[in-house]
Protein backbone atom coordinates (compact mmCIF):
# COMPACT_ATOMS: atom_id res chain seq x y z
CA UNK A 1 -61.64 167.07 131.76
CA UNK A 2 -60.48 168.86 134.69
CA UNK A 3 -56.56 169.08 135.54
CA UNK A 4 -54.51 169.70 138.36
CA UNK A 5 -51.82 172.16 138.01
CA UNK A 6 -49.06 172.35 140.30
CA UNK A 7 -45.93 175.48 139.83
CA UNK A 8 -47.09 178.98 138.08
CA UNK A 9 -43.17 180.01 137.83
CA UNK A 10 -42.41 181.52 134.46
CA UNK A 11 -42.58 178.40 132.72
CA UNK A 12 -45.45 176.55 134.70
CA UNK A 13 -47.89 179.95 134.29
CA UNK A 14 -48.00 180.32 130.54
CA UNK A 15 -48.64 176.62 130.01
CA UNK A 16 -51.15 176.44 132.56
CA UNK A 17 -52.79 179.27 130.79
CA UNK A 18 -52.89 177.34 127.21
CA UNK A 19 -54.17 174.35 128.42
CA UNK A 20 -57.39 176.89 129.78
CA UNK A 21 -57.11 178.58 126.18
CA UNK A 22 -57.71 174.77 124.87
CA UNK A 23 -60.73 174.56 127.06
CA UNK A 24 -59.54 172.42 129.85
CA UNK A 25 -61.06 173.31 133.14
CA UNK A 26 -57.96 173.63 135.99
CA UNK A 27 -57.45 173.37 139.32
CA UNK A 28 -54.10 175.03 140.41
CA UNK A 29 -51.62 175.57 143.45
CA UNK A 30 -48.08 176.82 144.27
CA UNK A 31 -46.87 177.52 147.59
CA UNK A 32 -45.06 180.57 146.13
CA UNK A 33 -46.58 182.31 143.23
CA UNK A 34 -50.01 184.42 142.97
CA UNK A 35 -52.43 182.45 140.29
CA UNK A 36 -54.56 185.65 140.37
CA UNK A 37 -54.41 185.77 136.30
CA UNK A 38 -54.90 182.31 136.34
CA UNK A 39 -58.19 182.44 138.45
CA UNK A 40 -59.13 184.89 136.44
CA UNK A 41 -59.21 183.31 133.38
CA UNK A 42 -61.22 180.74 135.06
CA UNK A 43 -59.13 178.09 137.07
CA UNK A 44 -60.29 177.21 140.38
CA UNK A 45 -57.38 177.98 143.31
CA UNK A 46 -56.80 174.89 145.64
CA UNK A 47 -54.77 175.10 149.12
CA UNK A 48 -52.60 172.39 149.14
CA UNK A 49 -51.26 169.93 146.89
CA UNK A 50 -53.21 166.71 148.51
CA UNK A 51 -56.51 169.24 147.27
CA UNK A 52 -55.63 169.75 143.87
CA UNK A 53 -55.07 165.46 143.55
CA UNK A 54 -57.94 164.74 145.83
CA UNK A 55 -60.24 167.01 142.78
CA UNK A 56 -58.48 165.33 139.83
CA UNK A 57 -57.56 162.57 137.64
CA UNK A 58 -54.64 163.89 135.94
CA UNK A 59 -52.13 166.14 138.06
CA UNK A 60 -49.32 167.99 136.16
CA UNK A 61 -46.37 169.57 138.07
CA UNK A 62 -43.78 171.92 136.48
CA UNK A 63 -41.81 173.23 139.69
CA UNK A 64 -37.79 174.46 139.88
CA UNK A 65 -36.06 171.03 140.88
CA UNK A 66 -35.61 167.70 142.28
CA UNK A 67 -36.66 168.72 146.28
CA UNK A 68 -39.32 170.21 145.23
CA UNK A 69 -40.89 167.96 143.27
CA UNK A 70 -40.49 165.70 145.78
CA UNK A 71 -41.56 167.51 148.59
CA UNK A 72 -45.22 168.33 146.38
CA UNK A 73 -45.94 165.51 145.37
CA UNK A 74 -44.77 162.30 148.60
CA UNK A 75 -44.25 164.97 151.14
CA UNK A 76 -46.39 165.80 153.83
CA UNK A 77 -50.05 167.55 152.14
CA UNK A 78 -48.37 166.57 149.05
CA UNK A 79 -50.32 164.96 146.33
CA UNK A 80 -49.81 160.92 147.46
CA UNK A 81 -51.87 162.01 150.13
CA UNK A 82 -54.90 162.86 147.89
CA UNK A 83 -54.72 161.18 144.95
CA UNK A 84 -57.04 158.08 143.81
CA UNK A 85 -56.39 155.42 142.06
CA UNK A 86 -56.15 154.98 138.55
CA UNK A 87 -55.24 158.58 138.47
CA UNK A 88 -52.22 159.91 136.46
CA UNK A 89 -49.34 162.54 137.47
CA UNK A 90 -47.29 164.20 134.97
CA UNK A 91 -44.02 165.42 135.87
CA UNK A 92 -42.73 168.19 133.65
CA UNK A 93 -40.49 169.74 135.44
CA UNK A 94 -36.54 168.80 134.95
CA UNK A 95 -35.00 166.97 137.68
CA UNK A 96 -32.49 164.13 138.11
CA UNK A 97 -33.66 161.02 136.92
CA UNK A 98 -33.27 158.92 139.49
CA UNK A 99 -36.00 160.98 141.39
CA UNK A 100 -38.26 160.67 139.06
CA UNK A 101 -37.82 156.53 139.38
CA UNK A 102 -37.88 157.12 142.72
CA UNK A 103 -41.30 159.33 142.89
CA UNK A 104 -42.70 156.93 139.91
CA UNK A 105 -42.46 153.66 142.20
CA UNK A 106 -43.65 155.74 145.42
CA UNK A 107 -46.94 156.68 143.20
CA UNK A 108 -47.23 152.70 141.41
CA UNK A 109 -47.32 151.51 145.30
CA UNK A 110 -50.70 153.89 145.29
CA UNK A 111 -51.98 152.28 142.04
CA UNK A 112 -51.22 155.87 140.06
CA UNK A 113 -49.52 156.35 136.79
CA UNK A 114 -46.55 158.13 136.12
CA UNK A 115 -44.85 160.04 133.37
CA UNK A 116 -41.25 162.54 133.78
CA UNK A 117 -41.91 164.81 131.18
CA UNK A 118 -39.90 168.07 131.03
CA UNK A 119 -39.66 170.37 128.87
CA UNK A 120 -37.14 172.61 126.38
CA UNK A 121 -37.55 175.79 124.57
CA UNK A 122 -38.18 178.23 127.71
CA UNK A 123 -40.16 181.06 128.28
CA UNK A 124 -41.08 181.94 124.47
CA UNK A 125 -42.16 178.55 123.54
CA UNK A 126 -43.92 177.58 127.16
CA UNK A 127 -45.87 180.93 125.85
CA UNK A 128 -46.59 180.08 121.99
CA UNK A 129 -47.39 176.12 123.22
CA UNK A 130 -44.43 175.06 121.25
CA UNK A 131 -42.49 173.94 123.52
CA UNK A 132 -40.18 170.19 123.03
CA UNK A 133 -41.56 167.64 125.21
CA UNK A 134 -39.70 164.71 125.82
CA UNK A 135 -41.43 161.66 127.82
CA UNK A 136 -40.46 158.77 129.88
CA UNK A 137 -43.11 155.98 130.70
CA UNK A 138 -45.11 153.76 130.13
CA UNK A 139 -46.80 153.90 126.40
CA UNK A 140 -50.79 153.65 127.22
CA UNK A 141 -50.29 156.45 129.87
CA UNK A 142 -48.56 158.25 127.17
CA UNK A 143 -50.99 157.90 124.37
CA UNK A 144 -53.60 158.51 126.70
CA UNK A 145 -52.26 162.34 127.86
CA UNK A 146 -50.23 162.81 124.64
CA UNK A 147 -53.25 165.27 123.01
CA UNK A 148 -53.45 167.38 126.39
CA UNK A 149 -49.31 167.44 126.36
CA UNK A 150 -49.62 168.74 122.59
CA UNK A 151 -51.88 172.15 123.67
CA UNK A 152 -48.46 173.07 125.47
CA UNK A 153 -45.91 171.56 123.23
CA UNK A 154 -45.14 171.26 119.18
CA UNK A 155 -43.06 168.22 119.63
CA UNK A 156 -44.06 165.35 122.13
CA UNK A 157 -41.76 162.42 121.78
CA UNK A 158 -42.11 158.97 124.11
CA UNK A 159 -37.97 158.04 124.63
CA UNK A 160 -38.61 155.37 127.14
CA UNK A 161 -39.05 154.16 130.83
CA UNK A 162 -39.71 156.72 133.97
CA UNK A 163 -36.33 158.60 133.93
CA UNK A 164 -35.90 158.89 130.20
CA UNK A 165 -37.18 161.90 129.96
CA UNK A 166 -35.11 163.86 132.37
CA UNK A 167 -32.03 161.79 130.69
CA UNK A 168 -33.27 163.17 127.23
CA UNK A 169 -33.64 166.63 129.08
CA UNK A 170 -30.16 166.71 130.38
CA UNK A 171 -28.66 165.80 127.37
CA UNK A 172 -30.34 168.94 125.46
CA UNK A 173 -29.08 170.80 128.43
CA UNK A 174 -25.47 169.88 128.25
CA UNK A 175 -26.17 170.79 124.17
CA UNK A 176 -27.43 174.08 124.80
CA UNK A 177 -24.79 175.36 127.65
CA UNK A 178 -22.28 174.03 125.48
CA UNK A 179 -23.58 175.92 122.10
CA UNK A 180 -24.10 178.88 123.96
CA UNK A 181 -20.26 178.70 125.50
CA UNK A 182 -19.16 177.84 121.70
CA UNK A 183 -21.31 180.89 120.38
CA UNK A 184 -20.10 183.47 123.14
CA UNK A 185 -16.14 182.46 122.34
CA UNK A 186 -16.29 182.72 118.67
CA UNK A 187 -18.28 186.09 118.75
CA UNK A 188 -16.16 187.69 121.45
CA UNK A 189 -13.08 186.84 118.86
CA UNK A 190 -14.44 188.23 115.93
CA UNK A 191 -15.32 191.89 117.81
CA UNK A 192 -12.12 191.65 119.69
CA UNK A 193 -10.88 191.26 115.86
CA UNK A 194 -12.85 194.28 114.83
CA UNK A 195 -15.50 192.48 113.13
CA UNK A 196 -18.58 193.48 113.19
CA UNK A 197 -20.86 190.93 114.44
CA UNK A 198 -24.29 191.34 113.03
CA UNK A 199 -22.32 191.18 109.64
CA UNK A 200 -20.58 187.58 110.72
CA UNK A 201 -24.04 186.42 112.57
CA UNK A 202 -25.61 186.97 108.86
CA UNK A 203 -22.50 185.04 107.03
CA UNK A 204 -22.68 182.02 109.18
CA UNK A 205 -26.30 181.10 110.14
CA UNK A 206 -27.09 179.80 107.19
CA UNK A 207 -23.81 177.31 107.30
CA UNK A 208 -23.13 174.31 109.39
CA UNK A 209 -22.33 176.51 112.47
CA UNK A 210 -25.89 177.89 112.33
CA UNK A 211 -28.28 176.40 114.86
CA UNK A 212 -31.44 177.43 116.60
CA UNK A 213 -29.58 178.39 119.77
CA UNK A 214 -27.41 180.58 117.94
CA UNK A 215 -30.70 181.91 116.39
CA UNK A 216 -31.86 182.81 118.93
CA UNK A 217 -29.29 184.17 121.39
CA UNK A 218 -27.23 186.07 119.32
CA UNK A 219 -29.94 188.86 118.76
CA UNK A 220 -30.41 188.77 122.56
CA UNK A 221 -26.75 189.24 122.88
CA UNK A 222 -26.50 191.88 120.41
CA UNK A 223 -28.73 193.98 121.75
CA UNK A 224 -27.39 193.52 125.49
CA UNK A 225 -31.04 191.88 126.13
CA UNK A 226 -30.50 189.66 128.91
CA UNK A 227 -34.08 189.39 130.16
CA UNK A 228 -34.55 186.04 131.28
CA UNK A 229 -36.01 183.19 129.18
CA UNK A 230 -34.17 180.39 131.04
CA UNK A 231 -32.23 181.89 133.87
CA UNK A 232 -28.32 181.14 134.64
CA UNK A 233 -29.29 179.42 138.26
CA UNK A 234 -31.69 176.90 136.50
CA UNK A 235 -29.01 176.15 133.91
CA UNK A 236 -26.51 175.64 136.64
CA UNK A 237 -29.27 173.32 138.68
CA UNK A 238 -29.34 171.46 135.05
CA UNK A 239 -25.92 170.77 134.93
CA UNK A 240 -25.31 169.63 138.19
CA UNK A 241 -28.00 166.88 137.86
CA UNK A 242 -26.68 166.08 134.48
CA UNK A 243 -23.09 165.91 136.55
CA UNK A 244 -24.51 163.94 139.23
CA UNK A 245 -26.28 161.19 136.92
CA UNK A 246 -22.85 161.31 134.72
CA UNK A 247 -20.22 160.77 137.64
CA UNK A 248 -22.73 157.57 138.99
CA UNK A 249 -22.90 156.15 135.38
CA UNK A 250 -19.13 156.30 134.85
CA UNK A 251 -19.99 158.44 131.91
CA UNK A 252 -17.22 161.56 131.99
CA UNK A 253 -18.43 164.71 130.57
CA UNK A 254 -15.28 167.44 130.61
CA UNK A 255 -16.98 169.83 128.36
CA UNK A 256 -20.03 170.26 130.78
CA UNK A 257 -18.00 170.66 133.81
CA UNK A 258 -15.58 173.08 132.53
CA UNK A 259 -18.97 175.24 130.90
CA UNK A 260 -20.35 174.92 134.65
CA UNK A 261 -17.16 176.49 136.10
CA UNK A 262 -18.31 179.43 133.54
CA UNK A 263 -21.87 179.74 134.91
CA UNK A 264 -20.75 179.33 138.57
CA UNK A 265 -18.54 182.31 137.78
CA UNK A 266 -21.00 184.60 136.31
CA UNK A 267 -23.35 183.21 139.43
CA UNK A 268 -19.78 184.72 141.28
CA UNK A 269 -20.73 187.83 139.46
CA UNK A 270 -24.15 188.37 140.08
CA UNK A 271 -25.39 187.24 137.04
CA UNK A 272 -27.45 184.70 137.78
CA UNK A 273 -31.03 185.79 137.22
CA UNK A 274 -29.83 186.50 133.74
CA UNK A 275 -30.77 184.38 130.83
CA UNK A 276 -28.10 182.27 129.73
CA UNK A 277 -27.19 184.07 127.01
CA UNK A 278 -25.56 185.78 129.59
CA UNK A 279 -22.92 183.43 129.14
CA UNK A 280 -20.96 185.87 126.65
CA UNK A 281 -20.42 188.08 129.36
CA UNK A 282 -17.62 185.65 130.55
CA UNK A 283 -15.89 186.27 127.36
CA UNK A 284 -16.75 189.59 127.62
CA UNK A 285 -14.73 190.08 131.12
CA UNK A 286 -11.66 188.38 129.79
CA UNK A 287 -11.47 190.22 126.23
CA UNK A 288 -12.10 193.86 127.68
CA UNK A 289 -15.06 193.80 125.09
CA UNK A 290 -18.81 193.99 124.27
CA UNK A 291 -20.59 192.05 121.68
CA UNK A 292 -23.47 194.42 120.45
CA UNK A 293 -24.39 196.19 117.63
């Protein structure tokens, strides 16, 4: 089978890449990125988005947020342009919900198939193909792209209708800012304390407070690593679609906004390219301390 592939960011690339290593042939674009590594590994490089759908039956985009999904695949040369019918377009990138209703019913109009299906676990696990894959559409199109979605991801879970995914997404967002937030405070208050905190990281993981983010961001922290896996900006752009979808449901969510006044100050501070462990760096600032080794 050959696929479209439409984003080779830092999450888009390394996915693209496994479903090559799983012996799918690909056709790729982005308006923004090089796919020189990805040619060479044998894709073939399209110039537009209405190519890439005009060459395929199944299109999958992973690009940064709601505009541009929107913009690659109804825009003008976007994939609605190119695309046949029957065919199938996979949406894995994480956007508001109610554009990827909005992009499903432009693309049913065309007689095309459509499934929101971002993604959790970041840079790491888009690069071991274990990434959490959460899915919103119909069934049949599921089953019938679930084995191609499994050479990128370890868990691949249907949670309902076109904009369940992205709901499902936002709510492991709001999880994951807020563990982070909860991680960075208690840490910061045990150094401030004069504790060391590799010693309390080792007494508690294996407790109720232990979790997998705290697995993995407190070595990150420790060591002062904040190399990007998922950067501050795109956990911002998270939250305020999670906002957004919350404030028009009548569904208040305190704990998120008060976490995003964190991030937009640490955005305030230059921070943003960071990975969001970088959140402990608030802390940091008001305690006068560093949580490392």
């Amino acid at each position: 089978m050959v696929i479209g592939f439409i984003g080779l960011g830092i999450m888009g690339r390394p996915m693209a890449k496994n479903l090559i290593k799983a012996g799918y042939k690909l056709i790729v674009y982005d308006k923004f990125a090089k796919s020189d590594d990805i040619i060479a590994l044998g894709a073939e490089k399209a110039s537009s988005n209405k190519e890439v759908a005009s060459k395929t039956d199944l299109i999958i985009t992973m690009l940064p947020n709601s505009p541009h999904v929107k913009e690659a695949i109804l825009g003008s040369g976007g994939v609605i342009e190119g695309i046949k019918s029957g065919s199938i377009v996979v949406d894995m990138s994480s956007i508001a919900p109610a554009v990827s209703q909005e992009v499903g019913a432009a693309l049913k109009a065309k007689d095309v198939s459509f499934l929101d299906a971002p993604v959790s676990g970041g840079e790491p696990k888009a690069i071991d193909g274990t990434l959490a894959i959460m899915v919103g559409g119909d069934k049949q199109v599921f089953d019938t792209v679930k084995p191609i979605l499994e050479k990128m991801g370890s868990s691949v879970v249907l949670v309902g209708d076109i904009g369940a995914g992205n709901v499902t997404k936002l709510a492991n967002q709001i999880i994951v800012a807020l563990n982070i937030a909860a991680v960075s405070e208690a840490f910061t208050l045990a150094t401030k304390a004069g504790v060391n905190p590799v010693s309390v990281f080792d007494a508690i993981k294996g407790g109720l407070a232990g979790s997998t983010v705290m697995n993995a961001k407190i070595p990150m922290i420790l060591e002062g690593n904040f190399k990007p896996g998922f950067r501050i900006e795109l956990h911002i752009k998270d939250l305020q679609n999670a906002l957004d979808t919350a404030h028009s449901l009548g569904a208040p969510i305190p704990l998120t906004a008060s976490v995003m006044e964190t991030l937009q100050a640490l955005k305030t501070d230059g921070f943003s390219a960071n990975d969001h462990s970088a959140i402990v760096r608030y802390y940091e600032k008001l305690a006068k301390i560093e949580v490392r080794k």
